[in-house]
C-alpha atoms as a PDB file:
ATOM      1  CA  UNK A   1     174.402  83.122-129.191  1.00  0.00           C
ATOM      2  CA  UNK A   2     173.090  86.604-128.703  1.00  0.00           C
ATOM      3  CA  UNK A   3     169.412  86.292-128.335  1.00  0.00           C
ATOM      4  CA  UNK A   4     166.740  89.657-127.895  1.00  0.00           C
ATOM      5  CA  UNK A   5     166.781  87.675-123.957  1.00  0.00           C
ATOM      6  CA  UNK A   6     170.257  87.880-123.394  1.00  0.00           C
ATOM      7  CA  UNK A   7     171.017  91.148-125.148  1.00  0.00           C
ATOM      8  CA  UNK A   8     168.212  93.141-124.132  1.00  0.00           C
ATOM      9  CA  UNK A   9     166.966  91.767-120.978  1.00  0.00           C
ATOM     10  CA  UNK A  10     170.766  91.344-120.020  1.00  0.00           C
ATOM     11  CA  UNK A  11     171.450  94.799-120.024  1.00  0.00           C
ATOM     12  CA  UNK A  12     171.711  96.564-116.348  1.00  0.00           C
ATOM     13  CA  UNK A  13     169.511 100.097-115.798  1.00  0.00           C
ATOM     14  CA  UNK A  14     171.714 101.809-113.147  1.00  0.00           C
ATOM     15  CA  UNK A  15     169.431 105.163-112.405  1.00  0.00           C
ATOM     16  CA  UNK A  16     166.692 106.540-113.351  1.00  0.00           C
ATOM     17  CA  UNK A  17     164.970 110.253-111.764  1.00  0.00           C
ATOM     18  CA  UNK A  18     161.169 109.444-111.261  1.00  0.00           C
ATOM     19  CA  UNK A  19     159.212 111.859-111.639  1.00  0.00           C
ATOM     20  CA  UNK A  20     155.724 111.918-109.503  1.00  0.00           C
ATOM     21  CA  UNK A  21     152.648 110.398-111.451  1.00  0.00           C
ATOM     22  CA  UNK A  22     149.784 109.769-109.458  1.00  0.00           C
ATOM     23  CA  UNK A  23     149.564 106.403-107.807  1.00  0.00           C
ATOM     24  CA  UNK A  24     152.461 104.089-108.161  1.00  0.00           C
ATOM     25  CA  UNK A  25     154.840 105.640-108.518  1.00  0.00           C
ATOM     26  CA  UNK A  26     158.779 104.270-108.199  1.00  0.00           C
ATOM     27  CA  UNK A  27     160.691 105.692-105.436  1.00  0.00           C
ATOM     28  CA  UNK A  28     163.417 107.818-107.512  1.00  0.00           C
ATOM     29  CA  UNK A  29     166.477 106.422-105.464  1.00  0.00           C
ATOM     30  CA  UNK A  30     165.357 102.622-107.045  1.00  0.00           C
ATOM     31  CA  UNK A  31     167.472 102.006-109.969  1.00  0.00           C
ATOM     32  CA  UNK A  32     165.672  99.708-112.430  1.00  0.00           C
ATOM     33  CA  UNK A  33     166.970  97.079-114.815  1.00  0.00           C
ATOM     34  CA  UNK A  34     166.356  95.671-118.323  1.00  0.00           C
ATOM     35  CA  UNK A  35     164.329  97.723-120.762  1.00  0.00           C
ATOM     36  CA  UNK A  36     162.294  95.934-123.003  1.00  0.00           C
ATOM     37  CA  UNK A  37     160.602  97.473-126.626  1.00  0.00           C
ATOM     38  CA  UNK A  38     158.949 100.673-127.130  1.00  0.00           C
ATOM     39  CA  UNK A  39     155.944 101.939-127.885  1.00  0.00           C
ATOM     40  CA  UNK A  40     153.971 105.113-127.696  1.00  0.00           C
ATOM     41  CA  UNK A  41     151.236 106.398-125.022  1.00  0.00           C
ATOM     42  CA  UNK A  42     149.392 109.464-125.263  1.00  0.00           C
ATOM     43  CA  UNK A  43     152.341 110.610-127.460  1.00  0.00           C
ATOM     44  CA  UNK A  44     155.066 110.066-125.439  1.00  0.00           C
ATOM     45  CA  UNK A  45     157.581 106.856-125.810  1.00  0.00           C
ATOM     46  CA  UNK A  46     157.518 104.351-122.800  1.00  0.00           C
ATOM     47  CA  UNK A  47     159.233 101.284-122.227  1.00  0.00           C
ATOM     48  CA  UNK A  48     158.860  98.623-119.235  1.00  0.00           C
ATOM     49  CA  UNK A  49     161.749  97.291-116.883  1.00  0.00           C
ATOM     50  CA  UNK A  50     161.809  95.908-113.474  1.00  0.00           C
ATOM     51  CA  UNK A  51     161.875  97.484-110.459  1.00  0.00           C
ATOM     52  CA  UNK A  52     162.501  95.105-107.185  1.00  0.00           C
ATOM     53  CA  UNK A  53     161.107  92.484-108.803  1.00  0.00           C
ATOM     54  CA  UNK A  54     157.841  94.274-110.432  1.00  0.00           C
ATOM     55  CA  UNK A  55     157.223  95.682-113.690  1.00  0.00           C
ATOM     56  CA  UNK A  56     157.226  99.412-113.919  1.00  0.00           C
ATOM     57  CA  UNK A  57     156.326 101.807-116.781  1.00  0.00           C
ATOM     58  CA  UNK A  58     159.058 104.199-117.933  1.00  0.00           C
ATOM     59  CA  UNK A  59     158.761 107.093-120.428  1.00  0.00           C
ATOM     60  CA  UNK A  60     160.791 109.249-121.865  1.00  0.00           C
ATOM     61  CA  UNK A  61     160.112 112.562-119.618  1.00  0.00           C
ATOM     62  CA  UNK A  62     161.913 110.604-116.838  1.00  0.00           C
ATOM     63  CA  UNK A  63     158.429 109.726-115.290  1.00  0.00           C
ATOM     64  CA  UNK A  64     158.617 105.704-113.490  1.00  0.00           C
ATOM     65  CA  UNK A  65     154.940 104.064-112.743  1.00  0.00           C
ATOM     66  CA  UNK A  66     154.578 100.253-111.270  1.00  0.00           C
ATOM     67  CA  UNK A  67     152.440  98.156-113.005  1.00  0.00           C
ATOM     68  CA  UNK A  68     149.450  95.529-111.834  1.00  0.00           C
ATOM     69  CA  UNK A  69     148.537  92.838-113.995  1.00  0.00           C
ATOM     70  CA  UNK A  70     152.342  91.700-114.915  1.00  0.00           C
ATOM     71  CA  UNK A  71     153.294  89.758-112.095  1.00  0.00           C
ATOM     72  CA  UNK A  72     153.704  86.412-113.646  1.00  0.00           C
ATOM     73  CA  UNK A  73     154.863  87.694-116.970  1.00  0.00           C
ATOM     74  CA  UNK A  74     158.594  87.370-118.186  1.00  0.00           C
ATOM     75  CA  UNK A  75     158.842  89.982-120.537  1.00  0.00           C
ATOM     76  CA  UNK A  76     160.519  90.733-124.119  1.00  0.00           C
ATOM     77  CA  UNK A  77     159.182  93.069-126.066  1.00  0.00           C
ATOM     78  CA  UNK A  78     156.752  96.179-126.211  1.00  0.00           C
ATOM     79  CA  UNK A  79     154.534  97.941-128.885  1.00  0.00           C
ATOM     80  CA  UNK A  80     151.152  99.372-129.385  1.00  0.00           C
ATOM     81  CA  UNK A  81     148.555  99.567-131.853  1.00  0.00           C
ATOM     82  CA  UNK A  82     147.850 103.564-131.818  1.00  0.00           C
ATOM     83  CA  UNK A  83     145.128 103.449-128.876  1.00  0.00           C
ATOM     84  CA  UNK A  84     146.500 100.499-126.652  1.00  0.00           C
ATOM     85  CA  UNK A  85     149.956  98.739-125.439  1.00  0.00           C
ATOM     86  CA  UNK A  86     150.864  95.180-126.310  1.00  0.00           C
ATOM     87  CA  UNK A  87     153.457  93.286-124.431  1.00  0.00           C
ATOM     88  CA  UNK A  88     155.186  89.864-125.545  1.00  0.00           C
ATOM     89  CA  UNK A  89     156.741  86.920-123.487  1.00  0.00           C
ATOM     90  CA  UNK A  90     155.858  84.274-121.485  1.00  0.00           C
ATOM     91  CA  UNK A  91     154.065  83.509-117.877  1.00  0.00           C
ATOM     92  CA  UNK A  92     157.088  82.952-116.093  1.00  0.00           C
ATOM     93  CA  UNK A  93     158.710  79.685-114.880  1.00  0.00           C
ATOM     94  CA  UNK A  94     157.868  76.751-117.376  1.00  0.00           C
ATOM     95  CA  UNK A  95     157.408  79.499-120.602  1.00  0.00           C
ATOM     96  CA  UNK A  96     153.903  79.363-121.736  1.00  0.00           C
ATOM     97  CA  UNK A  97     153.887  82.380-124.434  1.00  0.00           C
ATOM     98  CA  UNK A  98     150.985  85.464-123.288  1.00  0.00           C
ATOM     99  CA  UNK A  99     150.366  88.258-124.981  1.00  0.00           C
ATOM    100  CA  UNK A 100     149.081  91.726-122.736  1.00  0.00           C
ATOM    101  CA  UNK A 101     147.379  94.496-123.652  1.00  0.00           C
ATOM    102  CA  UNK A 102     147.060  98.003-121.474  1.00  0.00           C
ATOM    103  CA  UNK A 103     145.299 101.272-122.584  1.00  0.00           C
ATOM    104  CA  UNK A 104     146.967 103.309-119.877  1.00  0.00           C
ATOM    105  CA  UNK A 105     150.257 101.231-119.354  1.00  0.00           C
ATOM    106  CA  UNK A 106     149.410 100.623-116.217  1.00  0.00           C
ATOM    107  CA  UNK A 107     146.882  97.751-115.635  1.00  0.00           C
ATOM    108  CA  UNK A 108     147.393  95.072-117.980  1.00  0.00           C
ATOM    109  CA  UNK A 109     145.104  91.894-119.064  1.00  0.00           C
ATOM    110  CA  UNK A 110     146.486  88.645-120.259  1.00  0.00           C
ATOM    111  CA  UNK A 111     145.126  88.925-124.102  1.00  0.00           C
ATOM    112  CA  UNK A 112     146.295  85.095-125.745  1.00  0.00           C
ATOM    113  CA  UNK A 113     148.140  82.604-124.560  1.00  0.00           C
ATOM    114  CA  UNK A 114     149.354  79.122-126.276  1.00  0.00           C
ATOM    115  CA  UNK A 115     148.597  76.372-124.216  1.00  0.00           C
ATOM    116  CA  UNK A 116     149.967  72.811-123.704  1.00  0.00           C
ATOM    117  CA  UNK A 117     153.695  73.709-124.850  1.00  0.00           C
ATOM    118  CA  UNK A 118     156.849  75.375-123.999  1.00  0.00           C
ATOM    119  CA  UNK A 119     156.694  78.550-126.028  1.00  0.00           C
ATOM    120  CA  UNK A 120     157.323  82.551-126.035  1.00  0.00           C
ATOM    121  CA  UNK A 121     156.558  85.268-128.110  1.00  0.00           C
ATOM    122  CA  UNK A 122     159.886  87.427-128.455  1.00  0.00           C
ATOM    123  CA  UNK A 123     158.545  90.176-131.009  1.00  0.00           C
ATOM    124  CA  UNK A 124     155.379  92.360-131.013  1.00  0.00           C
ATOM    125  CA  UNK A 125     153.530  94.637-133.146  1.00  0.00           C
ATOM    126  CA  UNK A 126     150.025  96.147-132.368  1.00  0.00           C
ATOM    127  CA  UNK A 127     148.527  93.498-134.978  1.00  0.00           C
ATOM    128  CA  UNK A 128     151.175  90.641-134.721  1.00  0.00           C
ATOM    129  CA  UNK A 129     153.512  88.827-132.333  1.00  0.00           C
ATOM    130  CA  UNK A 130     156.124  86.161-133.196  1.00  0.00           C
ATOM    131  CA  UNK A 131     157.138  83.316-131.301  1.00  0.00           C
ATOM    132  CA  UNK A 132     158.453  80.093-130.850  1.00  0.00           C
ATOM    133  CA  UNK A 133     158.020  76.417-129.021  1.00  0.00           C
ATOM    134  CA  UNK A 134     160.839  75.885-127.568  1.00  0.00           C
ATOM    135  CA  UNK A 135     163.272  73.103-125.998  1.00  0.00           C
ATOM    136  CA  UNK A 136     164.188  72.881-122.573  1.00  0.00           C
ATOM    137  CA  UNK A 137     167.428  75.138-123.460  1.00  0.00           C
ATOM    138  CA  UNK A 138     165.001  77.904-125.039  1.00  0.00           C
ATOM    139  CA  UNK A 139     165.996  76.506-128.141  1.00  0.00           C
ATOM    140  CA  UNK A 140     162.761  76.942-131.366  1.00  0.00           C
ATOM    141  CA  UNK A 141     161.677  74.302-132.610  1.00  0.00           C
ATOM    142  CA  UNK A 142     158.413  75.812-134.212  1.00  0.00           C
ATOM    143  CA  UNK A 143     157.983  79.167-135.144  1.00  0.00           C
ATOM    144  CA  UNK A 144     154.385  81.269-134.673  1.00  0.00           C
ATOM    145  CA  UNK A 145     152.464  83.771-135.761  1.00  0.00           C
ATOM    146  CA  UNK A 146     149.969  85.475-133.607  1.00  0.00           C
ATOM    147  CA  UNK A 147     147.915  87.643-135.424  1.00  0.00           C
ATOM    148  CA  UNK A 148     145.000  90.550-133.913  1.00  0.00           C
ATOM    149  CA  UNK A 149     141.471  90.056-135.997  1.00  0.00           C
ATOM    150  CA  UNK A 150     138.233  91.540-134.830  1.00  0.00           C
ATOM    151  CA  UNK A 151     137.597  88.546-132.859  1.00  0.00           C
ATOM    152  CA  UNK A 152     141.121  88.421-130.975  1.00  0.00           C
ATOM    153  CA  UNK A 153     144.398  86.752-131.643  1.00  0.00           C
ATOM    154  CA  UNK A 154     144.962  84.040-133.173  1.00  0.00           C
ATOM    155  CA  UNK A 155     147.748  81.752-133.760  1.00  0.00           C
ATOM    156  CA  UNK A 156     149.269  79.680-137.137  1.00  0.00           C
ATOM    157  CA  UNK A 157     152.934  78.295-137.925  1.00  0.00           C
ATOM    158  CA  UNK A 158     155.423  80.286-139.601  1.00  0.00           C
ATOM    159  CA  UNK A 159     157.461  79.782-143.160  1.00  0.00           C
ATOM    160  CA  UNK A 160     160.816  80.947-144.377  1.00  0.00           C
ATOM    161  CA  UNK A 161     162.602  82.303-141.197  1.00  0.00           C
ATOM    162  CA  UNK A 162     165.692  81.021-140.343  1.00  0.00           C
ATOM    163  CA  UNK A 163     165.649  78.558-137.789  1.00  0.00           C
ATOM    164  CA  UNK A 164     167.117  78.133-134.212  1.00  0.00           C
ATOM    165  CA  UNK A 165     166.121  81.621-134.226  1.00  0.00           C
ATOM    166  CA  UNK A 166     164.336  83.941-131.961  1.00  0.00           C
ATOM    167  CA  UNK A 167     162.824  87.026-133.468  1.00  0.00           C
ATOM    168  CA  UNK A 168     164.785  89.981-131.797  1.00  0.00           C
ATOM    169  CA  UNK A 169     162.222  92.844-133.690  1.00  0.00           C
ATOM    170  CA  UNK A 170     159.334  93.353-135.966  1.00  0.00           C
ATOM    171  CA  UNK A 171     157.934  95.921-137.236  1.00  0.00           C
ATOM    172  CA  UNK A 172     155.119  97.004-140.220  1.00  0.00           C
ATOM    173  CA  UNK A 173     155.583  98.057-143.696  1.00  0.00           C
ATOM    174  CA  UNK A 174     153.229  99.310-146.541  1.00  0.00           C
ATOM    175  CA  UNK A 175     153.495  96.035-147.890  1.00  0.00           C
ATOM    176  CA  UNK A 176     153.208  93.880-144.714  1.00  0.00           C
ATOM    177  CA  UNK A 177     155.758  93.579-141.757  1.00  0.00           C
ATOM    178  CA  UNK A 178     159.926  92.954-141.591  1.00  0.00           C
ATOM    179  CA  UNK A 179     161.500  91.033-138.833  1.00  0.00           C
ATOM    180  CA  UNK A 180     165.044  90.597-137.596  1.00  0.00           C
ATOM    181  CA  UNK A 181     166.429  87.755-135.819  1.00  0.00           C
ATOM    182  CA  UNK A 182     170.023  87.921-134.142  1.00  0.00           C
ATOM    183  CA  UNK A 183     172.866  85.025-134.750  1.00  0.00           C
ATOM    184  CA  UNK A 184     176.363  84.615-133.443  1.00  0.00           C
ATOM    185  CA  UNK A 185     177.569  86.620-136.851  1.00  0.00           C
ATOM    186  CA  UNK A 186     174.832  89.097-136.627  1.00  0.00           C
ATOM    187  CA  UNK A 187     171.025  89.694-137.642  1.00  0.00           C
ATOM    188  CA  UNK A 188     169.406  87.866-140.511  1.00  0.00           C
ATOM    189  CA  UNK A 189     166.313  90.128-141.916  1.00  0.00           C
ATOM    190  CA  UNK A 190     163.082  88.912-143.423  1.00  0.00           C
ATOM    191  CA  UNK A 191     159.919  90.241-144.845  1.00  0.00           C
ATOM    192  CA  UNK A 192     156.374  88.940-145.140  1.00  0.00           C
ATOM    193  CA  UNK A 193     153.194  90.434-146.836  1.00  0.00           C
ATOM    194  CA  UNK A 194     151.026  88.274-143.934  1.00  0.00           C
ATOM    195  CA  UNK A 195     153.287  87.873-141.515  1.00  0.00           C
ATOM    196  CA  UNK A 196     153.334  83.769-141.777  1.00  0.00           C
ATOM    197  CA  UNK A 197     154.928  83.336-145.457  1.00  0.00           C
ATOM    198  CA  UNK A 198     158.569  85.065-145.049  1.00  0.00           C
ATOM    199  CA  UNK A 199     161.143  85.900-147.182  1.00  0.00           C
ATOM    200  CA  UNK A 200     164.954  86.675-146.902  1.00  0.00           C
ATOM    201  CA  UNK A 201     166.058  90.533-147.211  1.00  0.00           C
ATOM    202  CA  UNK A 202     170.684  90.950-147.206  1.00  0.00           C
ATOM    203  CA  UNK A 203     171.501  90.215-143.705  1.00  0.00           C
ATOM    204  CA  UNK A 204     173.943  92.701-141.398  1.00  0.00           C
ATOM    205  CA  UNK A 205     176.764  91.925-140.220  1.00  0.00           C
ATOM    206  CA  UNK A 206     178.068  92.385-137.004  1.00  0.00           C
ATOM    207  CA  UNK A 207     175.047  93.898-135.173  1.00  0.00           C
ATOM    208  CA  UNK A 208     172.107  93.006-132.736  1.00  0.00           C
ATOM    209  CA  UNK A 209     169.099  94.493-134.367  1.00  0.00           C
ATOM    210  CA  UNK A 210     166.686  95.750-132.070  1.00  0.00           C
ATOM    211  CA  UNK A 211     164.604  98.481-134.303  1.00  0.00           C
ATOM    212  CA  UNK A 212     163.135  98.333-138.006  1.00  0.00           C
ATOM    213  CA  UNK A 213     161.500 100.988-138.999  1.00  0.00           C
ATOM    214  CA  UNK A 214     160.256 101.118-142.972  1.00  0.00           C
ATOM    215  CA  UNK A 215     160.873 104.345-144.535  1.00  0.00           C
ATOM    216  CA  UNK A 216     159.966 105.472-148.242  1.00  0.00           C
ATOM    217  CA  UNK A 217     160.247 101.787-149.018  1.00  0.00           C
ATOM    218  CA  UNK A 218     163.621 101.953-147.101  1.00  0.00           C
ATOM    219  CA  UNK A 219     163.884  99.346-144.338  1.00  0.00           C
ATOM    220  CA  UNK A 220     166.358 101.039-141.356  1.00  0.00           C
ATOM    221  CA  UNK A 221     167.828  99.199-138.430  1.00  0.00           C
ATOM    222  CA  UNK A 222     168.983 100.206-135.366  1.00  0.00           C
ATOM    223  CA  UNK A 223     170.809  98.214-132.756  1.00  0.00           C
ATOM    224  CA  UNK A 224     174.424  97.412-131.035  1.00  0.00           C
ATOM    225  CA  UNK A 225     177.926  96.450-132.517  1.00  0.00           C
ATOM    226  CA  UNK A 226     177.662  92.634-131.055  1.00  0.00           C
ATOM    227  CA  UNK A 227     181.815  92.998-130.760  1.00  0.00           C
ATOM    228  CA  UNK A 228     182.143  95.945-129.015  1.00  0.00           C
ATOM    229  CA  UNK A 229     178.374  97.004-127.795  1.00  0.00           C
ATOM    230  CA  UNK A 230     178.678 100.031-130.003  1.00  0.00           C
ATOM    231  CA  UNK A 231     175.280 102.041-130.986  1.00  0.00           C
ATOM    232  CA  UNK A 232     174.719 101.629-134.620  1.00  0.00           C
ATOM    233  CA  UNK A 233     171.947 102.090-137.429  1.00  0.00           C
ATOM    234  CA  UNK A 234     171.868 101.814-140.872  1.00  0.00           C
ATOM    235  CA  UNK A 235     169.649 100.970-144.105  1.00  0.00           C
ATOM    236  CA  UNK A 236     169.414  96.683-144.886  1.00  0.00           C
ATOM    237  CA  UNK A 237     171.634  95.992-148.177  1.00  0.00           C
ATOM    238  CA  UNK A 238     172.934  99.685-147.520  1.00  0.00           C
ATOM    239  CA  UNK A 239     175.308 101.948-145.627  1.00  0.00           C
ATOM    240  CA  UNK A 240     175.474 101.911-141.564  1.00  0.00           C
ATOM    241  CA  UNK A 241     177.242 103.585-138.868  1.00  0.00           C
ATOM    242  CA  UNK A 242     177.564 105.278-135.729  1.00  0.00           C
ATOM    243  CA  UNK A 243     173.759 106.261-134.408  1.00  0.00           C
ATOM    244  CA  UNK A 244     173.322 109.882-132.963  1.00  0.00           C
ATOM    245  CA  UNK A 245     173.432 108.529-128.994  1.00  0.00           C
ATOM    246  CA  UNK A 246     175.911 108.323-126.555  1.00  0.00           C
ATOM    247  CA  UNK A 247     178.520 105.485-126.080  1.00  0.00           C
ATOM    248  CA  UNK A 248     176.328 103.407-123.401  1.00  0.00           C
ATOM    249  CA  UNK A 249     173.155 103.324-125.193  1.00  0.00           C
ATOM    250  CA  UNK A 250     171.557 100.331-126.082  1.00  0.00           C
ATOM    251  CA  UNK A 251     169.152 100.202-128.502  1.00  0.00           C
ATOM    252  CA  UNK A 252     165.188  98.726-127.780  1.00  0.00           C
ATOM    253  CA  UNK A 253     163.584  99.830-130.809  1.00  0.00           C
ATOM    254  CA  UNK A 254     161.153 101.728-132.563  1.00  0.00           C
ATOM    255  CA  UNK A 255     157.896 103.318-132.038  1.00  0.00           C
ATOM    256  CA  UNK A 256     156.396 105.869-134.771  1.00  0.00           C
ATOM    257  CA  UNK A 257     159.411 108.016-136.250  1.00  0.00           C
ATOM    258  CA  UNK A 258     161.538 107.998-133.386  1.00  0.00           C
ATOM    259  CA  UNK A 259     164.202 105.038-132.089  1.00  0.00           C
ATOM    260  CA  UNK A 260     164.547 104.354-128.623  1.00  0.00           C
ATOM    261  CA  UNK A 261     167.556 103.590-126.794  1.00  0.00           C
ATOM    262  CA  UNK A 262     168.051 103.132-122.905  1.00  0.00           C
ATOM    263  CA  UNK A 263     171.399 105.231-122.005  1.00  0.00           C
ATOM    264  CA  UNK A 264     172.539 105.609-118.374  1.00  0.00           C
ATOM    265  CA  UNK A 265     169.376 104.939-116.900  1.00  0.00           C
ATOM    266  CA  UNK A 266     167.322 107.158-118.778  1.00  0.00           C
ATOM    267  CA  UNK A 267     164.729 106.425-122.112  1.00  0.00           C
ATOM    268  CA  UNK A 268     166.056 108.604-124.800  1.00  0.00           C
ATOM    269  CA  UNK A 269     164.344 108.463-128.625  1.00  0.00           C
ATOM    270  CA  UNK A 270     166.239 110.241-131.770  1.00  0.00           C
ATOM    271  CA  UNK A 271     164.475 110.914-135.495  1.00  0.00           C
ATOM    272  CA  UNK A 272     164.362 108.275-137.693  1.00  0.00           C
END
């Protein structure tokens, strides 16, 4: 099964020109790998990936920073929440899902964690992670919710999404949020005023949805033929095809109007 872990965090980063940004800084002849979410910082889109075994801040103006705070964190997914990042995963080794937050992308703090089971968050918003316990194959058993209130996240079981599923991306709407999960045929799509009570939306076919973005109403996908790896977007229960990127690119999803895809190395983001 195509997972957001095998897809996303499967997919090799072969070069990458750093650019010097204060202390840090990757040496530019280090290639890194993975790529994981997007989100935005001080208006430009960043991602994370690893570097020799650390976690390293990547934008899209080719600049590469290391990271402190994420050394025990197995990463899946990125966002922010207009003044601050928010990382998903786990603490690494027996999977314990954490949440971290960073307001420069830099240094991070753990922010919530579940305690006392095998678990992961796989998809992030600024205001709402998803997640999973899980069996000792990463299989989910029991889906959850963590949700940002003035007093911090907290956690509550989720209804209606399909399960043996891992959310693969999330994202808000004017009416609440829309989720995608990915399964051997493709990506099933569901939407939720609170983001605990879900509902079904036409699946698509064929594809590994990394990015939702809700437009005008519209819900658009973006994401990667699961045949053939080719970039794709569309609108769910309308037309798709090729996306506006080159062959190589895989997608990691959305942040404000602009989807991001990782494409020889490089962060690259096109118009929604």
């Amino acid at each position: 099964m195509l997972d957001r872990r095998t897809f996303v965090l499967g997919a090799a980063v072969t070069a990458v020109a750093a650019t010097s940004v204060g202390t840090g800084t990757a040496n530019a002849s280090t290639p890194p790998s993975g790529g994981i979410g997007v989100a935005t910082l001080d208006g430009v889109p960043v991602t994370l990936a690893r570097i020799d075994g650390r976690w390293a801040l990547l934008s899209d103006n080719g600049s590469v920073r290391i990271t402190a705070g994420l050394d025990n964190a197995d990463l899946v997914d990125l966002s922010d929440d207009g003044t601050r990042l928010v990382a998903a995963g786990s603490l690494a080794g027996d999977p314990v899902a954490a949440l971290w937050t960073s307001a420069d992308g830099v240094t991070w703090r753990e922010a919530r964690r579940l305690h006392g089971t095998r678990s992961e968050f796989t998809a992030v918003t600024g205001t709402l992670a998803l997640g999973s316990v899980v069996r000792h194959e990463r299989a989910p058993e029991v889906r959850v919710a963590a949700r940002r209130t003035p007093s911090g996240w907290t956690t509550a079981p989720v209804r209606g999404l399909a399960d043996g599923l891992l959310a693969s991306a999330l994202a808000t709407t004017a009416g609440g949020f829309v989720c995608a999960s990915v399964d051997s045929a493709g990506t099933r799509v569901h939407t939720s005023a609170d983001g605990v009570a879900w509902s079904e939306l036409p699946r698509v076919d064929g594809v590994a949805v990394r990015g939702l973005a809700s437009v005008s109403g519209v819900v658009r996908w973006f994401g990667n033929e699961i045949a053939g790896s080719t970039p794709l977007t569309g609108v769910v229960g309308g037309a798709s095809g090729p996306a506006a990127v080159p062959a190589d690119a895989k997608a990691l999803g959305v942040t404000g109007a602009r989807a991001a895809w990782l494409s020889a190395g490089r962060l690259l983001t096109t118009a929604i």
